[in-house]
Protein backbone atom coordinates (compact mmCIF):
# COMPACT_ATOMS: atom_id res chain seq x y z
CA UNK A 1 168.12 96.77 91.68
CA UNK A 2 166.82 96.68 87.99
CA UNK A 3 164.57 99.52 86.62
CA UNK A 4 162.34 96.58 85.97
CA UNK A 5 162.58 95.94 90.02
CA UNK A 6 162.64 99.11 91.19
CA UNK A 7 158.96 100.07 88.62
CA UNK A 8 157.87 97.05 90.30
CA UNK A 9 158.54 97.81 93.69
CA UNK A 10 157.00 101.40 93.07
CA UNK A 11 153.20 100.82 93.64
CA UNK A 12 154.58 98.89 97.18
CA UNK A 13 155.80 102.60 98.53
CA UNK A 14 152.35 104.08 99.43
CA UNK A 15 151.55 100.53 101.21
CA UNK A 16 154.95 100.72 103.29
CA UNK A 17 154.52 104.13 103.42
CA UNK A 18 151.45 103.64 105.91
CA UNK A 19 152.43 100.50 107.48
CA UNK A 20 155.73 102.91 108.67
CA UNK A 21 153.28 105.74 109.91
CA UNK A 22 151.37 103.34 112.00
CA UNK A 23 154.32 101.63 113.24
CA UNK A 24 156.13 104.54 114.18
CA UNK A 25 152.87 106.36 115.64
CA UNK A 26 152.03 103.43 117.91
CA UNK A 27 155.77 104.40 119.81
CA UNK A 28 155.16 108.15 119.90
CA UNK A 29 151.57 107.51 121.96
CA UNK A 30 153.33 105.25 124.23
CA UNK A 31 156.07 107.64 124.64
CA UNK A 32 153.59 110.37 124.58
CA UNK A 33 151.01 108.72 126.90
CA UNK A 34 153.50 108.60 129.83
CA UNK A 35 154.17 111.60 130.59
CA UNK A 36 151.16 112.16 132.36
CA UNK A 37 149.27 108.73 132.52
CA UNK A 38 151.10 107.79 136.13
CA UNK A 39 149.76 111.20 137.55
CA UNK A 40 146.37 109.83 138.89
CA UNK A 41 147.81 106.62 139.66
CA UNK A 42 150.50 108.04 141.86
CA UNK A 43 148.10 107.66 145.37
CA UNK A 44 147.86 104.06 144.55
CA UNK A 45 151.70 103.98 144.38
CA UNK A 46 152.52 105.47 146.98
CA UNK A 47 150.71 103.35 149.53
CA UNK A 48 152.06 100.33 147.99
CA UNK A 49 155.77 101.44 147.52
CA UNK A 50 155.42 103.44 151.22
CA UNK A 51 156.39 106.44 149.93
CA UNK A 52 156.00 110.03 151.56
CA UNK A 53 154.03 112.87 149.61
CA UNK A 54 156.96 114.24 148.70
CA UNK A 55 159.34 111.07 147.36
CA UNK A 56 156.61 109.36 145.00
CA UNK A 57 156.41 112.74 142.42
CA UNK A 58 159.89 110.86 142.12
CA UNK A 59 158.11 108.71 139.79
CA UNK A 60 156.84 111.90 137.70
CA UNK A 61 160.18 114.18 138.14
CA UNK A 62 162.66 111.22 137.39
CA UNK A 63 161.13 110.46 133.86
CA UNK A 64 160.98 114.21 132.61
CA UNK A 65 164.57 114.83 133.70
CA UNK A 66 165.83 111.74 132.17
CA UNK A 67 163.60 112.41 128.73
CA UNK A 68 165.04 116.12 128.67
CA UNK A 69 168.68 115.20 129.19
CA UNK A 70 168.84 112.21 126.53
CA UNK A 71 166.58 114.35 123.60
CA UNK A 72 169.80 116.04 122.71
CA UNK A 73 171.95 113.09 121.51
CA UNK A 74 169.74 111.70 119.09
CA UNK A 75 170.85 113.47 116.62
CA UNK A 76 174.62 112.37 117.21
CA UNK A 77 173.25 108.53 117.78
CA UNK A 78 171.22 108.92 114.37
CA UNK A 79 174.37 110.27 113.06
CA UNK A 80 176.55 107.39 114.48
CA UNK A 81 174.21 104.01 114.35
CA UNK A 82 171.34 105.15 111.82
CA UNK A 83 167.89 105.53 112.23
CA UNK A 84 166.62 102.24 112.02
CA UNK A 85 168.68 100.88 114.86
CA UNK A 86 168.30 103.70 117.07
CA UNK A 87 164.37 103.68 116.85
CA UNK A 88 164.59 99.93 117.34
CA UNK A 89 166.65 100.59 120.38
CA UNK A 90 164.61 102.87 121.53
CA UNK A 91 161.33 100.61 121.43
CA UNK A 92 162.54 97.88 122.91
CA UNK A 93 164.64 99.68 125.84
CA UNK A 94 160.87 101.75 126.70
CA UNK A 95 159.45 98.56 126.92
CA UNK A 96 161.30 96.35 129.02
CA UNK A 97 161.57 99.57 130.96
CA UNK A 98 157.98 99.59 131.34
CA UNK A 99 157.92 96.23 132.07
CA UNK A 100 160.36 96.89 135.40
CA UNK A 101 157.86 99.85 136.11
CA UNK A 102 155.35 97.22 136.81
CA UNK A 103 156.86 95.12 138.41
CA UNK A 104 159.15 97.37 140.63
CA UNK A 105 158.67 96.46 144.27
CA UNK A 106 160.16 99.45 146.10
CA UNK A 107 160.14 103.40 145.19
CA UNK A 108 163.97 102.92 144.39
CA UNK A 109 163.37 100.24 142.05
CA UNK A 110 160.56 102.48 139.95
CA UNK A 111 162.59 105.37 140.22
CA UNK A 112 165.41 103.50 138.06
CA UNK A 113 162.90 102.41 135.83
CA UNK A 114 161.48 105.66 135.33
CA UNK A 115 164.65 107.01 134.27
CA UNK A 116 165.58 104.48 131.63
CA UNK A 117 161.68 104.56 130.32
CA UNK A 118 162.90 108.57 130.37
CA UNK A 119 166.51 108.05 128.30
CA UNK A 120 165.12 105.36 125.96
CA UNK A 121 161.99 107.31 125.14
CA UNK A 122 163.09 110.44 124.59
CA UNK A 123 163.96 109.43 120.89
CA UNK A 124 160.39 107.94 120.13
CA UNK A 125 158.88 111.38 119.31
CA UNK A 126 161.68 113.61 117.48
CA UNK A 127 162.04 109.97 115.34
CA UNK A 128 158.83 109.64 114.13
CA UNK A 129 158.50 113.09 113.14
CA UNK A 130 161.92 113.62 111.18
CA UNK A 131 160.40 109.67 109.86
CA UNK A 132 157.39 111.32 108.71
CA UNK A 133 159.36 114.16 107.15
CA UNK A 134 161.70 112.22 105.30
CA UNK A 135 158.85 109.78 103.87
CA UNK A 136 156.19 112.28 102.36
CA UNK A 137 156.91 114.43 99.57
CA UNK A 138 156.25 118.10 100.53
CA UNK A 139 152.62 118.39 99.48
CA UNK A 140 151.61 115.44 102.08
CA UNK A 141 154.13 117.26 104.61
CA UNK A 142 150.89 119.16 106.39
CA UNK A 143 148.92 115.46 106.39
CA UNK A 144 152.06 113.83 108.23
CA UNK A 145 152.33 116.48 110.39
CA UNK A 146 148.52 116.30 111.35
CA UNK A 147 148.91 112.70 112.02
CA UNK A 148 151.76 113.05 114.33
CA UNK A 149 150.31 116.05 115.87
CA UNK A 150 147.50 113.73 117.11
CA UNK A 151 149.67 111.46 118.42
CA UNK A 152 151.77 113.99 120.29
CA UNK A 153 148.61 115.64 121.88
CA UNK A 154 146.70 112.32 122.66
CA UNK A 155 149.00 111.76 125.63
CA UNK A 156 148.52 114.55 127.90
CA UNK A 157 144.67 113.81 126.44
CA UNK A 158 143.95 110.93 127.45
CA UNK A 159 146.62 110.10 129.69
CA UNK A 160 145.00 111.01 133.15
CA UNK A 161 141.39 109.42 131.62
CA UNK A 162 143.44 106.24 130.83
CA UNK A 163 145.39 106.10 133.97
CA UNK A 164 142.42 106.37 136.04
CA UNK A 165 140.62 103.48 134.49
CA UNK A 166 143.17 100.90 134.34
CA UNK A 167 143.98 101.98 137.86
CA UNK A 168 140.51 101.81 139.09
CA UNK A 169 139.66 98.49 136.92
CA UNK A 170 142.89 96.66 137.52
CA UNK A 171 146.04 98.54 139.33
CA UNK A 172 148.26 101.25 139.22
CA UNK A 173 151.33 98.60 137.46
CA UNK A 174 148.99 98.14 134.47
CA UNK A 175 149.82 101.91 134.02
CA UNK A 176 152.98 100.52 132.62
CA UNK A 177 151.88 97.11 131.24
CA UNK A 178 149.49 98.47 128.83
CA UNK A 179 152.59 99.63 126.71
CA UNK A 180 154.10 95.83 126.21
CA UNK A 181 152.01 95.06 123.71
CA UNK A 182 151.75 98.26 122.29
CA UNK A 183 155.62 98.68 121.74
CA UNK A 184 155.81 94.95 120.36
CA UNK A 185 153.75 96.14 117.45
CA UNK A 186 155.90 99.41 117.21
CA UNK A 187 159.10 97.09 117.57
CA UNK A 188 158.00 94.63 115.07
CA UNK A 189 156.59 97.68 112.26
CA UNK A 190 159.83 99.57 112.37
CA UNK A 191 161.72 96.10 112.13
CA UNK A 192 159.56 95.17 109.23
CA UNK A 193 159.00 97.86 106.90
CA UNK A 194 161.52 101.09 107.69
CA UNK A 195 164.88 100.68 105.33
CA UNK A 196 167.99 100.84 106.99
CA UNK A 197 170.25 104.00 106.37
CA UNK A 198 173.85 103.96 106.64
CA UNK A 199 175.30 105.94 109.59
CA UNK A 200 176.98 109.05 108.26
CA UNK A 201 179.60 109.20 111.30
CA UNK A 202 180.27 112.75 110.57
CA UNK A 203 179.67 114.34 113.48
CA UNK A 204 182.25 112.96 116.64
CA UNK A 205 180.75 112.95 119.67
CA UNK A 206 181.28 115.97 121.98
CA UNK A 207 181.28 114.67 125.68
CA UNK A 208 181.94 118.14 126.57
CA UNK A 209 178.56 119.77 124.93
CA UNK A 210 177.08 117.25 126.22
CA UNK A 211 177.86 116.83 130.12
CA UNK A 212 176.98 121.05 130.31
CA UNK A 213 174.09 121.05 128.49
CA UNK A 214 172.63 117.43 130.09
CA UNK A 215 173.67 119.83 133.56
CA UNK A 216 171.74 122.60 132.24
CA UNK A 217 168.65 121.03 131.13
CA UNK A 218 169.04 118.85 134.47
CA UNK A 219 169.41 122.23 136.31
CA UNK A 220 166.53 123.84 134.82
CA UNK A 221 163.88 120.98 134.81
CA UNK A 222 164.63 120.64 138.89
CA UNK A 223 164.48 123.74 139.65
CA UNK A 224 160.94 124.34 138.04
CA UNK A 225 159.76 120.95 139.27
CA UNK A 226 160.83 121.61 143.16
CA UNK A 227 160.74 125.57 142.99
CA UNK A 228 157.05 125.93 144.51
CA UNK A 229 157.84 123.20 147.09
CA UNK A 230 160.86 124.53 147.94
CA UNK A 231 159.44 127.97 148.04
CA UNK A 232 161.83 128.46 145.28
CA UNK A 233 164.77 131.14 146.37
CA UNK A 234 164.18 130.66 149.92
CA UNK A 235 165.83 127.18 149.64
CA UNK A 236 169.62 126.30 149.40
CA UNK A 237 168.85 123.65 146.85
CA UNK A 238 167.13 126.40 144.61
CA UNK A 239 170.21 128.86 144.24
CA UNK A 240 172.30 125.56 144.09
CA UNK A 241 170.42 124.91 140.86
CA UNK A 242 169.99 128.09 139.78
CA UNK A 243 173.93 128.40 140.01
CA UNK A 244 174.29 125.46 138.14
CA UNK A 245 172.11 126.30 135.77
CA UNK A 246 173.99 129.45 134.83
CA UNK A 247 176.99 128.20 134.87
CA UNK A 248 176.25 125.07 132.71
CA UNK A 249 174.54 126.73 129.63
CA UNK A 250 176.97 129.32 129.68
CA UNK A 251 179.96 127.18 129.37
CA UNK A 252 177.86 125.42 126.70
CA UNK A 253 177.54 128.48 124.47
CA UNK A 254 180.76 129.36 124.36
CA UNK A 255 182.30 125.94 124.28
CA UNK A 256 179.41 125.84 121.34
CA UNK A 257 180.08 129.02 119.24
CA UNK A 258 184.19 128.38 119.22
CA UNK A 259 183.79 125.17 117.55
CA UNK A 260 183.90 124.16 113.85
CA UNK A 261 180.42 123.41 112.66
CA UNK A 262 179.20 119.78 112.68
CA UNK A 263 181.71 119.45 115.67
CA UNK A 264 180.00 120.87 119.02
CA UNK A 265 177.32 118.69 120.42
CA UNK A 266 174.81 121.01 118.76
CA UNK A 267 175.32 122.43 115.36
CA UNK A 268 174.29 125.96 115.47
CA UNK A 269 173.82 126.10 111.83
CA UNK A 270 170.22 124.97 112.77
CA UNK A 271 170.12 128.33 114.24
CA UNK A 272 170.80 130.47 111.18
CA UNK A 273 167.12 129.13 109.52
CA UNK A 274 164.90 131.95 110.08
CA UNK A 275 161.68 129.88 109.85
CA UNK A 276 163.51 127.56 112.31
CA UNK A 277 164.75 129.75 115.02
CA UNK A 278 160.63 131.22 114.54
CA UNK A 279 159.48 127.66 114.92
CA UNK A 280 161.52 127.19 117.85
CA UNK A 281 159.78 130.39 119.71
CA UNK A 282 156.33 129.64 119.02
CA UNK A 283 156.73 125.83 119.93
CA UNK A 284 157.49 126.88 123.16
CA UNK A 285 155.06 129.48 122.92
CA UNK A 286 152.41 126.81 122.45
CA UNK A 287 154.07 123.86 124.90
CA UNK A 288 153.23 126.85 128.33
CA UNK A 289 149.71 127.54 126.84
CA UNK A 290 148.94 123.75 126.19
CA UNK A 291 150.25 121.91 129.26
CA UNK A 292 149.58 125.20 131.75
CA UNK A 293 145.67 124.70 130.85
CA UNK A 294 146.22 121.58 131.57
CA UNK A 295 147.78 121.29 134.43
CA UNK A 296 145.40 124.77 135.48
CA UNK A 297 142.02 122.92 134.80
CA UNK A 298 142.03 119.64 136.81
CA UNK A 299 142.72 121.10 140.25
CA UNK A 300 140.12 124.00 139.37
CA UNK A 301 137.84 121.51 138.71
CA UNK A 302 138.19 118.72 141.60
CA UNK A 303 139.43 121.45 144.14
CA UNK A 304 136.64 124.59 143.66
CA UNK A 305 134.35 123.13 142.01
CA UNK A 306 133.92 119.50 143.91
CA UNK A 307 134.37 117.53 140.45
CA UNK A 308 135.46 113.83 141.33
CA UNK A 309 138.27 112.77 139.15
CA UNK A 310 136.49 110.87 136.30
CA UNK A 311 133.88 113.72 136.24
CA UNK A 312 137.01 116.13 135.70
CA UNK A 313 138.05 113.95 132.68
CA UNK A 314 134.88 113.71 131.04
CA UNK A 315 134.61 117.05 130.97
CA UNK A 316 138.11 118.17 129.68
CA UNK A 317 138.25 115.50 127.08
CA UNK A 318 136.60 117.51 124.63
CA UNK A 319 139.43 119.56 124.14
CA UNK A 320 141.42 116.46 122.48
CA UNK A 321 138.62 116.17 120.33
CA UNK A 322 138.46 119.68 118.68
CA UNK A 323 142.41 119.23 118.35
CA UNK A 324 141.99 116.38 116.70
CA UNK A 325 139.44 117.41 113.80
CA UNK A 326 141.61 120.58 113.58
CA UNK A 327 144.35 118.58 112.43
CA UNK A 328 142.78 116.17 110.13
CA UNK A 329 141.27 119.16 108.05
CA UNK A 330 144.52 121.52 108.77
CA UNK A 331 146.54 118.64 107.57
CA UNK A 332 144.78 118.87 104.15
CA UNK A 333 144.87 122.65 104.22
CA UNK A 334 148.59 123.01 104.77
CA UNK A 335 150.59 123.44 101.32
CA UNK A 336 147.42 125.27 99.80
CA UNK A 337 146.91 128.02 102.50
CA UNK A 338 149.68 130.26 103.40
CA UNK A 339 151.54 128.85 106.78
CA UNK A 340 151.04 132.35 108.69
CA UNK A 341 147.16 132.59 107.84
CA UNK A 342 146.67 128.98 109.23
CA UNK A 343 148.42 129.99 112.70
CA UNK A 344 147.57 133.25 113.19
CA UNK A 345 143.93 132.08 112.62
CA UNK A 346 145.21 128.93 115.54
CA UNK A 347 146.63 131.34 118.04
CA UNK A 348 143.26 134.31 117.58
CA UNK A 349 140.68 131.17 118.49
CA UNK A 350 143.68 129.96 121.43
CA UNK A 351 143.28 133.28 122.27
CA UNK A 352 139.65 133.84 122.33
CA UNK A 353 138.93 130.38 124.24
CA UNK A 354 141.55 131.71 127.13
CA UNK A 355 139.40 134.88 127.06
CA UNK A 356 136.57 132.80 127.55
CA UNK A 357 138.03 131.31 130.70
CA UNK A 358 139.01 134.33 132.36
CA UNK A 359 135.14 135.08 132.91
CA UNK A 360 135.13 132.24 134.89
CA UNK A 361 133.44 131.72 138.19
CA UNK A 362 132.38 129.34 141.25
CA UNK A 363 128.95 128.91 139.56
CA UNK A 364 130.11 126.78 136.32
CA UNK A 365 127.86 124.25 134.25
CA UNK A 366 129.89 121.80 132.63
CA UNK A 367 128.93 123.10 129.43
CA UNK A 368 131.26 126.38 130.36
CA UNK A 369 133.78 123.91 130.74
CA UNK A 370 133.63 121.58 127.62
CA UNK A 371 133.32 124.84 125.04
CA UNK A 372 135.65 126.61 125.66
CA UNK A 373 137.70 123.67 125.90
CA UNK A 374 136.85 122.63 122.10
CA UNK A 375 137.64 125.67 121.69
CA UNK A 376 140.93 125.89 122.60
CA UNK A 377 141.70 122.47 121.28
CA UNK A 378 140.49 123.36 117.73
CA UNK A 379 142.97 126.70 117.76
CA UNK A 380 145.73 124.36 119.03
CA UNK A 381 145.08 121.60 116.57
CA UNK A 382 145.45 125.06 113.57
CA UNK A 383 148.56 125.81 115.45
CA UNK A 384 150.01 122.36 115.74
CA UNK A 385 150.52 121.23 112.16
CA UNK A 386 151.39 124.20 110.21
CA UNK A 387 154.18 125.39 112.56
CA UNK A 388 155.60 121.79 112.16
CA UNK A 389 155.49 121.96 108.75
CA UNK A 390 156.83 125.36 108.46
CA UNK A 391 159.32 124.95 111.08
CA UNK A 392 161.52 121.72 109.11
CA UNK A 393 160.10 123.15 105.47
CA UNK A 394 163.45 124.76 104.79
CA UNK A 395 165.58 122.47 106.64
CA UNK A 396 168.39 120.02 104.71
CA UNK A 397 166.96 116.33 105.67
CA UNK A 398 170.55 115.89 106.97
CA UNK A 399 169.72 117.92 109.56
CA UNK A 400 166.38 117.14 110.29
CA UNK A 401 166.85 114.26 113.06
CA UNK A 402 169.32 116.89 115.04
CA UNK A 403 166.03 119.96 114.17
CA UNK A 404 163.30 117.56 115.49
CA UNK A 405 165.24 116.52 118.68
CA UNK A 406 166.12 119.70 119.21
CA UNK A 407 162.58 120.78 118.46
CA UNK A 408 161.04 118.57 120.98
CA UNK A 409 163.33 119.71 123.71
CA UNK A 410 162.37 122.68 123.46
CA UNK A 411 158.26 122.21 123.86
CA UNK A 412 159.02 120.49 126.67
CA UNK A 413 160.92 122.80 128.73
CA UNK A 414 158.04 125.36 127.57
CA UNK A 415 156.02 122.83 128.76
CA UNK A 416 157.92 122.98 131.88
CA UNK A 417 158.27 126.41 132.38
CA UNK A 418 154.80 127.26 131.70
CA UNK A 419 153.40 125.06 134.48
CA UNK A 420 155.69 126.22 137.31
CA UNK A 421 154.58 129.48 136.38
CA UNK A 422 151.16 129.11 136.83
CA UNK A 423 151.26 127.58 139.52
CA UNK A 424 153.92 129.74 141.49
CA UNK A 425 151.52 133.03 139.87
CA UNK A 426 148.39 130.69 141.49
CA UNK A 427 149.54 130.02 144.85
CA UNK A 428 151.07 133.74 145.44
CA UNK A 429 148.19 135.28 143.61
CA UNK A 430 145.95 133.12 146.33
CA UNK A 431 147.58 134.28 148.93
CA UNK A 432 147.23 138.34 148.22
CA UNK A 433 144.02 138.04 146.95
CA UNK A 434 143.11 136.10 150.29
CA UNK A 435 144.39 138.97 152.29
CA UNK A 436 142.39 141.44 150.40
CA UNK A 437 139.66 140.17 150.72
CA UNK A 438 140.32 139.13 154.68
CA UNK A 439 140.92 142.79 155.40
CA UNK A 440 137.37 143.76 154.55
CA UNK A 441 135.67 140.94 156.32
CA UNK A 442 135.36 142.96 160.36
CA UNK A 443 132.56 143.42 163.16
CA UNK A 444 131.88 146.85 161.24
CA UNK A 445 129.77 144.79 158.16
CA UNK A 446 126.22 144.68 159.09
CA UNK A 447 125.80 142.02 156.94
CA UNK A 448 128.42 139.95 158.69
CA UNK A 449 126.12 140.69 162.37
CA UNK A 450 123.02 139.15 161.12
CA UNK A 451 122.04 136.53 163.86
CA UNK A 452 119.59 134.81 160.99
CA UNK A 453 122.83 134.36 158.43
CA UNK A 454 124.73 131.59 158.36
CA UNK A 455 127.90 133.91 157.90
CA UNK A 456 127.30 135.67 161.40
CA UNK A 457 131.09 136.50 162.53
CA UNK A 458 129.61 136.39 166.23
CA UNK A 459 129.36 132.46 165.85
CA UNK A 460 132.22 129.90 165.32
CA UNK A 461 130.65 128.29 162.41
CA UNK A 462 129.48 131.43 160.67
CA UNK A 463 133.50 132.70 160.72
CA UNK A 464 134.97 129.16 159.55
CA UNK A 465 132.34 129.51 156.74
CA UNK A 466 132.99 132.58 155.83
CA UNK A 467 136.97 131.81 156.38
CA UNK A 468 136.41 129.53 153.81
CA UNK A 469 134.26 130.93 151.21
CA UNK A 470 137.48 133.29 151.50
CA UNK A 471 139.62 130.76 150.29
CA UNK A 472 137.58 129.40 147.57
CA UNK A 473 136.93 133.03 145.72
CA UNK A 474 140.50 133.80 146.44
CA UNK A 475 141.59 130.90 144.43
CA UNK A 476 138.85 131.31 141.71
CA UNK A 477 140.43 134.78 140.71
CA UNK A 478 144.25 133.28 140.99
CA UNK A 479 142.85 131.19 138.14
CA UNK A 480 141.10 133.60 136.26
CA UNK A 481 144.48 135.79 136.43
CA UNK A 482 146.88 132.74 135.02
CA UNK A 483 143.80 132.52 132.53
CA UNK A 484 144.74 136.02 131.38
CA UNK A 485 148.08 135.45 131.38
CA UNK A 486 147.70 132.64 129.21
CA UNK A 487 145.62 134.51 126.60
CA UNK A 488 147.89 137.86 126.45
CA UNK A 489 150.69 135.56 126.07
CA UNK A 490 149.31 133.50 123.17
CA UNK A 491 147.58 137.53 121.65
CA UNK A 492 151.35 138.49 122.14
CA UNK A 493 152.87 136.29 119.23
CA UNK A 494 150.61 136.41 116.79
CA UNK A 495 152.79 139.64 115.13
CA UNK A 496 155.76 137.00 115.07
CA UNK A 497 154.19 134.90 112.15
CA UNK A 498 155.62 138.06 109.81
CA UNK A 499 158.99 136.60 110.88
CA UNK A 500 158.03 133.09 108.68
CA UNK A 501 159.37 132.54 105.48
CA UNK A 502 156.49 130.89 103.14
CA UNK A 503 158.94 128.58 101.30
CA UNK A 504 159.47 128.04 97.83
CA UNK A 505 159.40 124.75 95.82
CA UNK A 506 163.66 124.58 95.30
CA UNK A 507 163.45 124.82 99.80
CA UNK A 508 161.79 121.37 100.01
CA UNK A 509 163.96 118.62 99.82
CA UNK A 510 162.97 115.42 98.09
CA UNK A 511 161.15 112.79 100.52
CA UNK A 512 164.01 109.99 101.66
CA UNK A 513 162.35 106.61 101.11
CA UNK A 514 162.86 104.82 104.44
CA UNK A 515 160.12 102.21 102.98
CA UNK A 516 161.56 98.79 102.77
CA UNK A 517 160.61 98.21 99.16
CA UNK A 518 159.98 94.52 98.59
């Protein structure tokens, strides 16, 4: 191209440069948007597939396994294909795989489904970020990083909200058909206005890296979806995952650390970046304190409190909208404020909002619900952009689609490991406080012999009702104490942010123009 050309083609960039955010942003809410938006719908599925209790979380469990083991080899397929035609790939295979979602007529059939919707999309949302990198110069990386923030968080947002209205208005298979059109516009964006790359090939694929750590991740992401309904070590199939577990990762770290660099299946180079390896921490740090509230809140709400479903959404959808304005004015803050102010100002108000929920009790107006809960989201929304930015800010861009896959794997298994501890801590916690509270419940109360009371243990009803209210406070204090946990947990980090390098100009790379200059 000419210098006359290329000057030409110059004022073009910024318009390319937004067409390729939106394009690439409409396939990380899709990708993002499924991970939870089948959860309410699952009842209708299961009467229509005939599937037990038990075999339609199937549906749920199949695409997180599939997701976790395929993040890992996008940075060999970038590597190997290119960007461009991996993305592309990726689109199109998560949307005729939702397509044979809705249209599956058996639980087999969705199950398969599932698990290529789970292998093609687990590209969608490393892509677009390393994209986002590559395309903005350094002091827009905090504004691209807001923007795909919001995308990332509107899915386990507005996924149960969404789910439950197209369920409700339509059926549970336009769950899955609302992302056809949705991922044609992706498809046709990324076709249209991202440049291709050249593959590199310099990495060869390492089948051995691979099959252990696709075991391990596997492993792990079983055993903390079935663990509580397998009442985890009690169970054969438990300590047959835990074994394999073990035995997996370690035969990936050594197989990893005595190869060459740029050889193994994951190039532990990533993991001398300080800021990285500090990234990679707090990520996960924030993926159990993000989806454990989530996950925590819902059955609070509907099960204690006698919320119906849509009620429970209304009421928790606040939250996505303090994240949200967090980000847009974090986004502009980021690059002008130092990275460690910004989060450790993110994780104090996380902090104080999960303080605010450990006061918590039976008698809640919804206001106690929806503060707190903008609360929360505003402290994420401070934590969400500069850690992204801080994370990849001294990374080479050659080895930023390997960092962001790599990156995304491991939110989600903090995802994952957050909520199957709260809710192993809220079901044993339940259980003990239940006893307590039995033991002091006996013919010796006065208060418990009071013919007039409703809760007279001499009567049937008064002892189911008291039985009962047993329950219910029992569980109310199991929440409060994964509330605390949650707090101390996010308190707890907050000294790491000393570990984070501010970087300096000569550490951020030069944006890679993926624009398809005209």
């Amino acid at each position: 191209m000419s210098a006359a050309a290329t000057a030409a083609a110059v004022p073009e960039a910024p318009l390319n440069r937004r067409m390729i955010t939106i394009s690439i942003m409409l396939a990380t809410i899709i990708q993002a948007l499924d991970g939870t938006i089948a959860n309410v719908a699952l009842p209708h599925m299961q009467g229509s597939l005939s599937a037990s209790t038990d075999q339609i979380t199937w549906v749920l469990t199949s695409f997180i396994v599939a997701a976790a083991i395929a993040t890992p080899l996008n940075g060999w397929l970038v590597d190997r294909f290119g960007l461009k035609k991996v993305f592309l790939v990726s689109v199109a295979g998560f949307t005729v795989a939702s397509v044979l979602c809705g249209v599956a007529g058996s639980l087999a059939q969705i199950v398969a489904a599932r698990v290529l919707q789970g292998v093609f999309g687990a590209a969608l949302v490393p892509l677009s970020q390393s994209v986002l990198l590559d395309i903005n110069p350094k002091e827009k990386h905090g504004s691209a990083m807001a923007v795909w923030g919001m995308g990332v968080m509107i899915g386990p947002i507005l996924g149960p909200t969404l789910g439950g209205w197209l369920t409700d208005s339509y059926n549970w298979r336009w769950v899955f058909f609302i992302n056809v059109p949705v991922g044609a516009l992706a498809f046709y964006g990324i076709w249209r206005y991202i440049r291709p790359t050249p593959a590199q090939r310099r990495v060869k694929f390492d089948m051995f890296g691979f099959v252990t750590l696709s075991l391990a991740i596997g492993a792990l992401q079983m055993l903390l979806d079935r663990g509580e309904q397998n009442d985890w070590f009690q169970s054969a199939e438990t300590w047959f995952e835990a074994v394999l577990l073990a035995l997996s990762l370690s035969y990936f770290v050594a197989h990893t650390l005595l190869r060459p660099a740029g050889q193994s299946f994951l190039d532990y180079r990533l993991l001398k970046n300080p800021n990285y390896v500090t990234g990679l921490f707090l990520i996960f740090i924030v993926g159990m304190v993000l989806f454990a509230t989530r996950a925590l809140m819902p059955t609070m709400l509907q099960g204690l409190m006698g919320y119906p479903a849509a009620l429970a959404g209304l009421v928790t959808a606040p939250s996505g909208l303090g994240t949200m304005l967090a980000m847009l004015v974090v986004g502009r803050l980021t690059g002008k404020v130092d990275f460690r102010l910004l989060l450790g100002a993110g994780f104090a108000i996380t902090a104080f909002s999960l303080w605010q929920m450990t006061h918590y009790t039976l008698v809640l107006s919804q206001s106690d619900i929806v503060w707190p809960g903008i609360i929360q989201g505003i402290g994420l929304g401070l934590v969400f952009v500069p850690l992204s930015a801080a994370t990849f800010a001294t990374l080479s861009p050659q080895m930023r689609a390997e960092g962001t896959a790599l990156y995304s794997l491991i939110r989600n298994i903090g995802s994952s490991i957050g909520i199957a501890l709260v809710q192993t801590l809220l079901v044993r916690n339940t259980s003990t406080v239940q006893a307590e509270l039995a033991s002091q419940v006996h013919n010796a109360n006065p208060a418990l012999q009071d013919p007039s009371s409703v809760y007279n243990l001499a009567t049937d009803a008064g002892a189911a009702l008291i039985n009962n209210e047993i329950g219910r406070q029992a569980s109310m204090i199991a929440y409060v104490d994964d509330y605390w946990l949650m707090m101390l947990l996010t308190a707890a980090v907050i000294p790491m942010l000393l570990l984070i390098r501010p970087p300096k100009r000569t550490d951020a790379p030069a944006a890679v123009d993926h624009a398809a200059l005209d």
